[in-house]
Structure formats: C-alpha cells, structure tokens
Protein backbone atom coordinates (compact mmCIF):
# COMPACT_ATOMS: atom_id res chain seq x y z
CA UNK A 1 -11.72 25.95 -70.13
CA UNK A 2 -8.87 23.65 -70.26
CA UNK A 3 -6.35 26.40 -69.43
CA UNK A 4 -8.29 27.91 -66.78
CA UNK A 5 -8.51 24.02 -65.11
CA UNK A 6 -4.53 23.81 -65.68
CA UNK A 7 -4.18 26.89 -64.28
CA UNK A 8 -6.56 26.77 -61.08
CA UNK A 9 -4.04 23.33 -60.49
CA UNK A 10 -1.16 25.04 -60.83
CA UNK A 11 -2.41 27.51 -58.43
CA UNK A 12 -3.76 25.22 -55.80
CA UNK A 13 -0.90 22.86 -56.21
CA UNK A 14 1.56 25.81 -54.88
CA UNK A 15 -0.70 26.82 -52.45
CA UNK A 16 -0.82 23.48 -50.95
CA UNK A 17 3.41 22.89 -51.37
CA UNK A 18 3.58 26.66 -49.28
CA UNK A 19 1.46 25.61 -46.77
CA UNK A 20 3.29 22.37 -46.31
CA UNK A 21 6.37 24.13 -45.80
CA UNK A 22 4.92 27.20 -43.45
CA UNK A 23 3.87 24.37 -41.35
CA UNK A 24 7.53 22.01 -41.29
CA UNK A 25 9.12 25.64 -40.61
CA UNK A 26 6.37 26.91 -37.66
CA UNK A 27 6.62 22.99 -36.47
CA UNK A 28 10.43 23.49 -35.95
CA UNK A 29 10.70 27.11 -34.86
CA UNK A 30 8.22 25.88 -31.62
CA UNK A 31 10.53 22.52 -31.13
CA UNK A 32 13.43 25.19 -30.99
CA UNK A 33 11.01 27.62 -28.71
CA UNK A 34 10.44 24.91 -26.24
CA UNK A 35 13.83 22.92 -25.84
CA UNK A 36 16.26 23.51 -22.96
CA UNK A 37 19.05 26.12 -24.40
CA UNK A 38 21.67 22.88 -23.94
CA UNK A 39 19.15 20.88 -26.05
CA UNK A 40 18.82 23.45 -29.02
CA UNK A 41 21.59 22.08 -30.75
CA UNK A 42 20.27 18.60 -30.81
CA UNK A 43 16.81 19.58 -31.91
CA UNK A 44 18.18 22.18 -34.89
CA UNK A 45 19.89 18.79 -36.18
CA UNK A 46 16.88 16.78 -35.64
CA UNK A 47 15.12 19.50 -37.76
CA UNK A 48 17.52 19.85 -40.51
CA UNK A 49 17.64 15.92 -40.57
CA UNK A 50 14.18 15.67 -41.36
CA UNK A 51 14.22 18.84 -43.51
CA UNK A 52 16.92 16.51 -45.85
CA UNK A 53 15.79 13.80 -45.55
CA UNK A 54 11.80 15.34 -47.00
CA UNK A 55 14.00 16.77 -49.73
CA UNK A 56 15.62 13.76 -50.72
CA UNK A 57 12.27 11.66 -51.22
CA UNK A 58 10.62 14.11 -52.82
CA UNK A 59 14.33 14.22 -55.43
CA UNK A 60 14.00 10.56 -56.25
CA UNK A 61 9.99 10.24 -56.79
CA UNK A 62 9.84 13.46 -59.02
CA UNK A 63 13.45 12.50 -60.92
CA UNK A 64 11.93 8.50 -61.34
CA UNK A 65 9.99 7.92 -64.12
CA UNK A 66 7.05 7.01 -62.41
CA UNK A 67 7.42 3.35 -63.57
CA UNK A 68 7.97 0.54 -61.28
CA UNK A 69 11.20 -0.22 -63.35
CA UNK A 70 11.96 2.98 -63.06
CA UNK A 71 12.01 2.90 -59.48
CA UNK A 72 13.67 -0.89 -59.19
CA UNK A 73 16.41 0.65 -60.99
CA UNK A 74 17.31 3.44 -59.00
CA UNK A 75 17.09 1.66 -55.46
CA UNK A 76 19.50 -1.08 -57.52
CA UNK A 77 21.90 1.92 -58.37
CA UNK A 78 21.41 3.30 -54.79
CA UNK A 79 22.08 0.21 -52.97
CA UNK A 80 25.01 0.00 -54.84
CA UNK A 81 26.68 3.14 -54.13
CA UNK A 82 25.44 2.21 -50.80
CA UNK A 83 27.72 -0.64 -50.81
C-alpha cells in the first residue's frame, strides 16, 4: 500500500507541475495575442523574465537543503557574488 501511496504522489505531483506550466504558457501566448504588434517585443521579454526568474526560485529551494542554515548560507554566497 505504501508503493501504491508513493506512486499516486508521484502521479499527482506531475500532474499538478504540467498544469502549472500549461497555464504560465496559455497565460503568455494571450499577453502576446492581445498586445499591439510594436508592443510584442516588450511583452515576450516580460514573459521570458518571469519564465527565469520561476526557474531560478524553484533552482535554489530544491538545490538548499531545506535547513534554515542551509538557506542563510546560500543568500550569504549569493550576496556575495552579488557584490
């Protein structure tokens, strides 16, 4: 029963992560539908800012150890490449 549990997780868990993403990509393909053809540039980088930008926070809470000197460390080591 265990398995099945990890399993039906799994499942929803990727269901959930695809939906999320169907819905950032429908969300910017009808910003890009409804902006002015001298405006489409602008909005495609707005998109593809916020596109990165959702990639990088997911990158640094999966990657940190979930601890909260796990997390003090890297903003440390972030603010000073930063610098």
């Amino acid at each position: 029963m265990d398995v099945s549990m990890g399993v039906v997780a799994v499942a929803g868990g990727t269901l959930v992560l695809v939906m999320v993403v169907g819905a950032t990509v429908a969300l910017g393909l009808r910003a890009l539908d409804r902006a002015r053809p001298e405006d489409v540039p602008v909005v495609t980088e707005q998109v593809m800012c916020v596109l990165r930008d959702s990639r990088h926070a997911l990158t640094r809470r999966f990657a940190s150890s979930g601890t909260a000197t796990g997390l003090q460390e890297q903003t440390n080591a972030e603010g000073r490449s930063a610098q």
